[in-house]
Structure formats: C-alpha cells, structure tokens
PDB file of N, CA and C in Angstrom:
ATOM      1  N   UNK A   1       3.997  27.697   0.584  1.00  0.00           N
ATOM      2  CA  UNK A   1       3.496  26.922   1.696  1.00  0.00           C
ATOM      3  C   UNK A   1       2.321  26.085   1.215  1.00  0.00           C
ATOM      4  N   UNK A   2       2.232  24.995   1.736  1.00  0.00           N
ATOM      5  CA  UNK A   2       1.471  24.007   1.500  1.00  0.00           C
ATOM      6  C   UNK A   2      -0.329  24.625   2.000  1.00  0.00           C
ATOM      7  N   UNK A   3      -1.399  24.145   1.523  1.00  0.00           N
ATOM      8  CA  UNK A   3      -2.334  24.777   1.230  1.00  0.00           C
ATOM      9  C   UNK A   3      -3.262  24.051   2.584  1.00  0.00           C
ATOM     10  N   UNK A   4      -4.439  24.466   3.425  1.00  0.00           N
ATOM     11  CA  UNK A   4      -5.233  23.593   4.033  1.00  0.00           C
ATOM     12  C   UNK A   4      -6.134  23.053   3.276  1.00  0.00           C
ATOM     13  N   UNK A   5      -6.417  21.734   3.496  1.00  0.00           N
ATOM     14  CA  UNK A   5      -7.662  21.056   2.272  1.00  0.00           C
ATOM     15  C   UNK A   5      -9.219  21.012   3.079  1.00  0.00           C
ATOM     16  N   UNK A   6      -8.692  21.012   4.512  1.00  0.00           N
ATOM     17  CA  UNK A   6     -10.546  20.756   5.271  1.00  0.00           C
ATOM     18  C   UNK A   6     -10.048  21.663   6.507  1.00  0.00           C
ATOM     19  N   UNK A   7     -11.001  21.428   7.641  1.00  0.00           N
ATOM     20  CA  UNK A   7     -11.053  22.482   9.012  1.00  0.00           C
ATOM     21  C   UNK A   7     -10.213  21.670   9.614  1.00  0.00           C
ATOM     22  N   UNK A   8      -9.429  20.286   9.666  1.00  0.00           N
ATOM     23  CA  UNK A   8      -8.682  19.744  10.413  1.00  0.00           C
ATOM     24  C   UNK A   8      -7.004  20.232  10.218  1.00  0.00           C
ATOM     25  N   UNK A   9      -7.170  20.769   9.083  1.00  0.00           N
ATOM     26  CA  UNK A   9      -5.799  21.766   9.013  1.00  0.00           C
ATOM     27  C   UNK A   9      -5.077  20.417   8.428  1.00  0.00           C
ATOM     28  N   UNK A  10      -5.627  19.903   7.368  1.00  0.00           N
ATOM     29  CA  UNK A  10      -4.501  18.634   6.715  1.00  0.00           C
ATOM     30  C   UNK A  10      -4.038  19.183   5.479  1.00  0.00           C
ATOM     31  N   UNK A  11      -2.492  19.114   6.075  1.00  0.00           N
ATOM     32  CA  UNK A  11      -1.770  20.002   4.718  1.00  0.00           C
ATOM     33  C   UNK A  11      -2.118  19.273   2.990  1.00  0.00           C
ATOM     34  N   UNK A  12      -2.287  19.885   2.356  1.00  0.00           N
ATOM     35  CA  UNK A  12      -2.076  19.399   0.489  1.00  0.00           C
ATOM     36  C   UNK A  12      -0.436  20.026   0.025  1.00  0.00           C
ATOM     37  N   UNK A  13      -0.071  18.862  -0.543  1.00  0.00           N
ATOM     38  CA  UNK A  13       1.205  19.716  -1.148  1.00  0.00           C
ATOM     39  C   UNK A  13       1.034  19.125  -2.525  1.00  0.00           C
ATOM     40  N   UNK A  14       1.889  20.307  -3.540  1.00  0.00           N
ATOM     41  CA  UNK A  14       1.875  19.966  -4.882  1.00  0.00           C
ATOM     42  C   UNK A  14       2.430  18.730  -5.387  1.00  0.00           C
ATOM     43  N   UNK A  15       2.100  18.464  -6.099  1.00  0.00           N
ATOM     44  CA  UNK A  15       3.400  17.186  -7.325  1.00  0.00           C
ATOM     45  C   UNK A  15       4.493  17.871  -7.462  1.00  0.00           C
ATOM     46  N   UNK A  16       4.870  19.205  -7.285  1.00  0.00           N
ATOM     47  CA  UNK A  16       6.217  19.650  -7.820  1.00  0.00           C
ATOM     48  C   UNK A  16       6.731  19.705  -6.542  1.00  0.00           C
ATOM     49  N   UNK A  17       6.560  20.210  -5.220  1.00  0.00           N
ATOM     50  CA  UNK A  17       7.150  19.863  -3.664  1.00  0.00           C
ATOM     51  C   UNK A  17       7.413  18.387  -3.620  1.00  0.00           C
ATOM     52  N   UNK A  18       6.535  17.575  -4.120  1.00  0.00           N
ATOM     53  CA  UNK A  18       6.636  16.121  -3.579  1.00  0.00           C
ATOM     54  C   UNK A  18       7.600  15.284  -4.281  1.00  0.00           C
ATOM     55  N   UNK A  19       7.968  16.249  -5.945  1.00  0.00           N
ATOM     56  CA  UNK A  19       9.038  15.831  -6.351  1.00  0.00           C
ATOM     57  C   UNK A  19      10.053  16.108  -6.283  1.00  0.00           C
ATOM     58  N   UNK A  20      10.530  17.446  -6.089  1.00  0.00           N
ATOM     59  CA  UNK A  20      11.775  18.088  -5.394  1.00  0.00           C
ATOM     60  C   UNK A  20      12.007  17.313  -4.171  1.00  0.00           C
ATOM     61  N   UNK A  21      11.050  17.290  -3.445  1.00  0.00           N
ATOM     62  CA  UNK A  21      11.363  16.513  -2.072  1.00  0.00           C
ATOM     63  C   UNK A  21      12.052  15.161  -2.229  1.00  0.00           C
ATOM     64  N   UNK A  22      11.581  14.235  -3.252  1.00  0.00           N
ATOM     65  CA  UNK A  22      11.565  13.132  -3.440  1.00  0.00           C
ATOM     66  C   UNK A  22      13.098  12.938  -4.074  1.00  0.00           C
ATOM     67  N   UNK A  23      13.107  14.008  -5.239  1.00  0.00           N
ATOM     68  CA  UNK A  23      14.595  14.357  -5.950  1.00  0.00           C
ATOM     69  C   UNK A  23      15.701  14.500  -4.567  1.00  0.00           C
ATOM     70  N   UNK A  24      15.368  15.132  -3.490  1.00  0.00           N
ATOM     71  CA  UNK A  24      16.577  15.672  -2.590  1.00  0.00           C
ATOM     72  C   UNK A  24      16.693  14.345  -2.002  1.00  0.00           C
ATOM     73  N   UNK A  25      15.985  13.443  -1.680  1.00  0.00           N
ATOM     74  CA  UNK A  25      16.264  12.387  -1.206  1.00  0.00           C
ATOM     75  C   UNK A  25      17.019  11.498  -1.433  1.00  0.00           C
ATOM     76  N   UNK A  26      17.086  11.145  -3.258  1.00  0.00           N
ATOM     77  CA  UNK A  26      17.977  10.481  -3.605  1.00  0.00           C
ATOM     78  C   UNK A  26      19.330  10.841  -3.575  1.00  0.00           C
ATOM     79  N   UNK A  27      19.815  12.267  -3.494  1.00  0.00           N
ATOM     80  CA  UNK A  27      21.130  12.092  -3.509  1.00  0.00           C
ATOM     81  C   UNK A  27      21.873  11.705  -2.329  1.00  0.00           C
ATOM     82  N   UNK A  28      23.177  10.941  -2.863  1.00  0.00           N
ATOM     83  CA  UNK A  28      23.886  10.394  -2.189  1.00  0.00           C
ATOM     84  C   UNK A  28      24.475  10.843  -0.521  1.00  0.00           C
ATOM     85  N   UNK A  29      24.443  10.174   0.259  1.00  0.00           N
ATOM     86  CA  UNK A  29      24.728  10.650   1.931  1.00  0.00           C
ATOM     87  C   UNK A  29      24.002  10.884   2.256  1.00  0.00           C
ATOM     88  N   UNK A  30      22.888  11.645   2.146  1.00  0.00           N
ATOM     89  CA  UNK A  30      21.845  12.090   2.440  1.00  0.00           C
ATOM     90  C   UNK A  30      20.432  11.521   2.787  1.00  0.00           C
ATOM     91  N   UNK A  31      20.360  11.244   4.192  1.00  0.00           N
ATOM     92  CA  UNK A  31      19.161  10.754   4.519  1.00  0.00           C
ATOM     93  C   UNK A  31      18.109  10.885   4.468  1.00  0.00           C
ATOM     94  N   UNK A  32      16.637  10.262   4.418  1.00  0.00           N
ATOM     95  CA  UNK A  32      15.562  10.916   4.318  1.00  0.00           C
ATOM     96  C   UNK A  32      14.706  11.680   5.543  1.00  0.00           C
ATOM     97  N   UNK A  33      15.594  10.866   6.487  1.00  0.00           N
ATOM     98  CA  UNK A  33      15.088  11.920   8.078  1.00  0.00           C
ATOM     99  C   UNK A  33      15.774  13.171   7.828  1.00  0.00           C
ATOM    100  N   UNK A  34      16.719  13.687   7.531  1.00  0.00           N
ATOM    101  CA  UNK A  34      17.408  14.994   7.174  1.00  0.00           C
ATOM    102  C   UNK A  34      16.486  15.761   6.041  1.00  0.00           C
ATOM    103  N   UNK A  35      16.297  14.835   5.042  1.00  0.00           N
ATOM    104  CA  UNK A  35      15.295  15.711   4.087  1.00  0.00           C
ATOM    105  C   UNK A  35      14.003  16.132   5.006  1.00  0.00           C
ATOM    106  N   UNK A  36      13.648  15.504   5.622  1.00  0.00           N
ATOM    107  CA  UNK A  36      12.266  15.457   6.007  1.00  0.00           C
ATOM    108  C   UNK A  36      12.283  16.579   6.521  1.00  0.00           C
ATOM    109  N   UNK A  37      13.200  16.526   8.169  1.00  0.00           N
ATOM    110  CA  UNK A  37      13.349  17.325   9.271  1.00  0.00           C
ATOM    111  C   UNK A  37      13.797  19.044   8.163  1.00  0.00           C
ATOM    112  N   UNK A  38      14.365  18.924   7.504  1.00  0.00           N
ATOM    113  CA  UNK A  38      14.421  20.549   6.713  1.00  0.00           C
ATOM    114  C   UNK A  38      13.151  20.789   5.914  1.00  0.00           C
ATOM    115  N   UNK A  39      12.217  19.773   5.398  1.00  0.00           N
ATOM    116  CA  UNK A  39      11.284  20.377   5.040  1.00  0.00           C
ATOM    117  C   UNK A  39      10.295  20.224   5.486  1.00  0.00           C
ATOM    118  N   UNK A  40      10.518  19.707   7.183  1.00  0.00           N
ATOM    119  CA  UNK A  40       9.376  20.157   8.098  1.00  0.00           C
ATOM    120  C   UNK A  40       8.024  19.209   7.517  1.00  0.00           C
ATOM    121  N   UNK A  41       8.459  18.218   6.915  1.00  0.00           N
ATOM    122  CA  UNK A  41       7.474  16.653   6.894  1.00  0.00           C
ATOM    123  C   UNK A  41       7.800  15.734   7.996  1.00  0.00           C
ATOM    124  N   UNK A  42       6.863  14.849   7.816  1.00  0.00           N
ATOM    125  CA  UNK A  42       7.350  13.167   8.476  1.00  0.00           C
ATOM    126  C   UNK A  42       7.751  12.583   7.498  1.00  0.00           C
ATOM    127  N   UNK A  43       8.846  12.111   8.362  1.00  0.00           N
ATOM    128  CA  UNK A  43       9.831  10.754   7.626  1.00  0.00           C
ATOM    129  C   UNK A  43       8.914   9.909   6.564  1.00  0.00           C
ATOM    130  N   UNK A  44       8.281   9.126   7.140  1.00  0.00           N
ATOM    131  CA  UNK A  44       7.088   8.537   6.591  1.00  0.00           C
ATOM    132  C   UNK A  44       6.141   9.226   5.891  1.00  0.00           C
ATOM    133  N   UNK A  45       6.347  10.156   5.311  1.00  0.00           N
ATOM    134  CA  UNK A  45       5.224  11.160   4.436  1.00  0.00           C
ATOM    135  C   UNK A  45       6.095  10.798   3.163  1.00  0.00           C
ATOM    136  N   UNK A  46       7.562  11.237   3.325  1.00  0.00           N
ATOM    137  CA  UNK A  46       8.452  11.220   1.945  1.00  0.00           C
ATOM    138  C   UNK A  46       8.626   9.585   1.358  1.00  0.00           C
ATOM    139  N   UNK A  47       8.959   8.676   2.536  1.00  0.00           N
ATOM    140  CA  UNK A  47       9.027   7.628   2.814  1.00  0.00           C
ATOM    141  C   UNK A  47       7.366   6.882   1.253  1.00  0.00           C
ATOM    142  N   UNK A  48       6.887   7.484   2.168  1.00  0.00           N
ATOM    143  CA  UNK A  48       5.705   7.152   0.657  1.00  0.00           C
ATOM    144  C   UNK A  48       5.475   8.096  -0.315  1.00  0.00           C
ATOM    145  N   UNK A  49       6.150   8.885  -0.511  1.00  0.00           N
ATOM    146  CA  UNK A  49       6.077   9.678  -1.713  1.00  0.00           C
ATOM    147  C   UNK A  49       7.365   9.152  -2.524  1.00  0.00           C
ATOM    148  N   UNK A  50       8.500   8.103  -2.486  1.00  0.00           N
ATOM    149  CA  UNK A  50       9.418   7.918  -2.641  1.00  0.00           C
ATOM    150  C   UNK A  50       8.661   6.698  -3.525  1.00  0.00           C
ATOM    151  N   UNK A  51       7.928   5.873  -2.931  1.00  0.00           N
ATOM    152  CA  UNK A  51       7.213   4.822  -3.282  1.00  0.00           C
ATOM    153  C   UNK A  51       6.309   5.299  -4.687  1.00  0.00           C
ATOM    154  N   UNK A  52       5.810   6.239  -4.030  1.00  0.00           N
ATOM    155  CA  UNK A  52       4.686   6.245  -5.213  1.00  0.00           C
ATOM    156  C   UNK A  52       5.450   6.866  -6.141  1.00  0.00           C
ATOM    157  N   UNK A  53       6.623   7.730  -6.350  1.00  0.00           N
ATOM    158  CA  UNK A  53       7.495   8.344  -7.400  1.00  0.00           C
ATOM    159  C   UNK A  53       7.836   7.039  -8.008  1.00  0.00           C
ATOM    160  N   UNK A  54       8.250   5.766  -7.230  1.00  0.00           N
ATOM    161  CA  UNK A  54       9.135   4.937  -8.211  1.00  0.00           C
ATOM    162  C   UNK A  54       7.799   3.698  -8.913  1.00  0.00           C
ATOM    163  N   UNK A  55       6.269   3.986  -8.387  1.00  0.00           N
ATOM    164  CA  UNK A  55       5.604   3.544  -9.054  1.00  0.00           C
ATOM    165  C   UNK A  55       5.277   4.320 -10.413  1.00  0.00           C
ATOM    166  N   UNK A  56       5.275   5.826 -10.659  1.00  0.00           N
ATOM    167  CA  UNK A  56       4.731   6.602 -11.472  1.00  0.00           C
ATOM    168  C   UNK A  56       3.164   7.389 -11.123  1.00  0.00           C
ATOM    169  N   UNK A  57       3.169   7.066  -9.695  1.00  0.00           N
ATOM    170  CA  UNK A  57       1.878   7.815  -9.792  1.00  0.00           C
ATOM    171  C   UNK A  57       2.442   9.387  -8.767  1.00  0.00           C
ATOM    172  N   UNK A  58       3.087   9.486  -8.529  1.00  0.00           N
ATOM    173  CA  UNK A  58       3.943  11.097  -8.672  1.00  0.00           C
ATOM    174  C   UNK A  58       4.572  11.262  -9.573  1.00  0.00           C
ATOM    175  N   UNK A  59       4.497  12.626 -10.779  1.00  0.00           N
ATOM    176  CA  UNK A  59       5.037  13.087 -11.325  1.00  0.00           C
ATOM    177  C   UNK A  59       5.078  14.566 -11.219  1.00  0.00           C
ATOM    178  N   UNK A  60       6.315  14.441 -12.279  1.00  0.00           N
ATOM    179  CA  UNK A  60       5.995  16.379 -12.542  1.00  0.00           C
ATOM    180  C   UNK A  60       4.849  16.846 -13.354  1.00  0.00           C
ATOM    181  N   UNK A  61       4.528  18.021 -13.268  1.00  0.00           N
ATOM    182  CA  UNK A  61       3.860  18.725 -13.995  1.00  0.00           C
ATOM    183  C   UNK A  61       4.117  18.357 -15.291  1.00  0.00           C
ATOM    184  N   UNK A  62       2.800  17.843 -16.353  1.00  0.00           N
ATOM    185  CA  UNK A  62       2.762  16.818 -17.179  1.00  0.00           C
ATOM    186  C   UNK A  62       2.517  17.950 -18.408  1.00  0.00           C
ATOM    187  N   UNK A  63       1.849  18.920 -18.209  1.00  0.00           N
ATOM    188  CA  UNK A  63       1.543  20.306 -19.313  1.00  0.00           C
ATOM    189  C   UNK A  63       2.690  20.745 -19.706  1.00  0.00           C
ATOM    190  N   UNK A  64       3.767  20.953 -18.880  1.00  0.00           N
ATOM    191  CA  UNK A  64       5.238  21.207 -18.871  1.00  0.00           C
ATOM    192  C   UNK A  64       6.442  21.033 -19.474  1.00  0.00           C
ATOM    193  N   UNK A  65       6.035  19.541 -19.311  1.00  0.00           N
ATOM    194  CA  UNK A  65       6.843  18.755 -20.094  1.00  0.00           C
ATOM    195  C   UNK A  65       6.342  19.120 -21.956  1.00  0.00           C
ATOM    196  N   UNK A  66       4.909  19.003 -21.629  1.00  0.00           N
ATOM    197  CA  UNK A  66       4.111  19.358 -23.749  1.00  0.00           C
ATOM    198  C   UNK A  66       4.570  20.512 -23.867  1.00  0.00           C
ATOM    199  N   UNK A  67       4.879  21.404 -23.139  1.00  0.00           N
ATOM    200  CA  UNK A  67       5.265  22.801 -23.346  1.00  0.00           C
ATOM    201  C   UNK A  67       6.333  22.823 -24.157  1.00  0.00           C
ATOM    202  N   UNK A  68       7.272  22.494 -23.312  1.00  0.00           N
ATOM    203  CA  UNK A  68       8.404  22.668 -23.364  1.00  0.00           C
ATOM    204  C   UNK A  68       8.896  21.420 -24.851  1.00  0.00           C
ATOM    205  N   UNK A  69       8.251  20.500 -25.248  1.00  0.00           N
ATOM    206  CA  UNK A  69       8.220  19.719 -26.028  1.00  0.00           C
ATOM    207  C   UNK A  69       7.398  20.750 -27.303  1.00  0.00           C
ATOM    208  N   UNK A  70       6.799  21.495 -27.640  1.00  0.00           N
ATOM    209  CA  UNK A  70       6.265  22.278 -28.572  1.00  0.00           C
ATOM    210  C   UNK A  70       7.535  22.586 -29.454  1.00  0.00           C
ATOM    211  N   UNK A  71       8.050  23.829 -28.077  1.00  0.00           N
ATOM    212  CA  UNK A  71       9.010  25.144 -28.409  1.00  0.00           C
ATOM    213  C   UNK A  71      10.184  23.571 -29.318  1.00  0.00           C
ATOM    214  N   UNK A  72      10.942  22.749 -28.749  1.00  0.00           N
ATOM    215  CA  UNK A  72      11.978  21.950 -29.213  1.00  0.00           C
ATOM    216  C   UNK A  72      11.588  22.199 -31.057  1.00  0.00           C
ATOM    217  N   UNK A  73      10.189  21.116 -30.963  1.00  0.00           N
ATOM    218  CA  UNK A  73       9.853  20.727 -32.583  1.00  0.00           C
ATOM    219  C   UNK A  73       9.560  21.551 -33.674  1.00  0.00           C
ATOM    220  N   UNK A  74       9.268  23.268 -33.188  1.00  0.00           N
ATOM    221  CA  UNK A  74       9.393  24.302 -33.677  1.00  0.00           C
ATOM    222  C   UNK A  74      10.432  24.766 -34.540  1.00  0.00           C
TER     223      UNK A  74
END
C-alpha cells in the first residue's frame, strides 16, 4: 500500500507501482480507466504517469538494473 507523505493523507507511490501500472496500461484492449478503476487511482494520475514514463523521468529501479548487470559480466 501506498505510503502517507503529510497530515492531508496524500498518497506517495513507488517508481515500481507507477511502472507496473504504466506497463498494464499499454497492453492491448485494455483501457486506462479499467487500469485505474482496479488499482483504485484516477484516470488522470496514470494518464500522467504514462507521460512522464514516455519522457524518462519514471523509471524502474535503476540499482537493479547495475545489479543484475554485475552477476551477467561475472
């Protein structure tokens, strides 16, 4: 579950929710009011997380990727 950031109760969600979210969106048939409404966002929340994914300023977990890039060159 998404975390509170102040006393107004404004949710924070991770880079890895916002990219799964963002990932379920693109597939095919599948609307983003349907994504939304199952993960209990606004349309317009994913709606700009869709944006900022196809700018690059959402990503995945960036340590992750070096991780997992170590073990390969090993």
């Amino acid at each position: 579950m998404p975390k509170y950031n102040n006393p107004r109760r404004t949710w924070k969600y991770s880079n890895e929710f916002k990219v799964n979210a963002v990932q379920l969106s693109f597939v095919v048939g599948v609307t983003i009011k349907s994504v939304a409404e199952n993960l209990d966002i606004h349309p317009f929340m994913l709606s700009r997380w869709r944006k900022e994914y196809r700018e690059g300023i959402i990503v995945a977990d960036k340590r992750k990727k070096v991780a997992d890039q170590s073990k390969v060159t090993k």
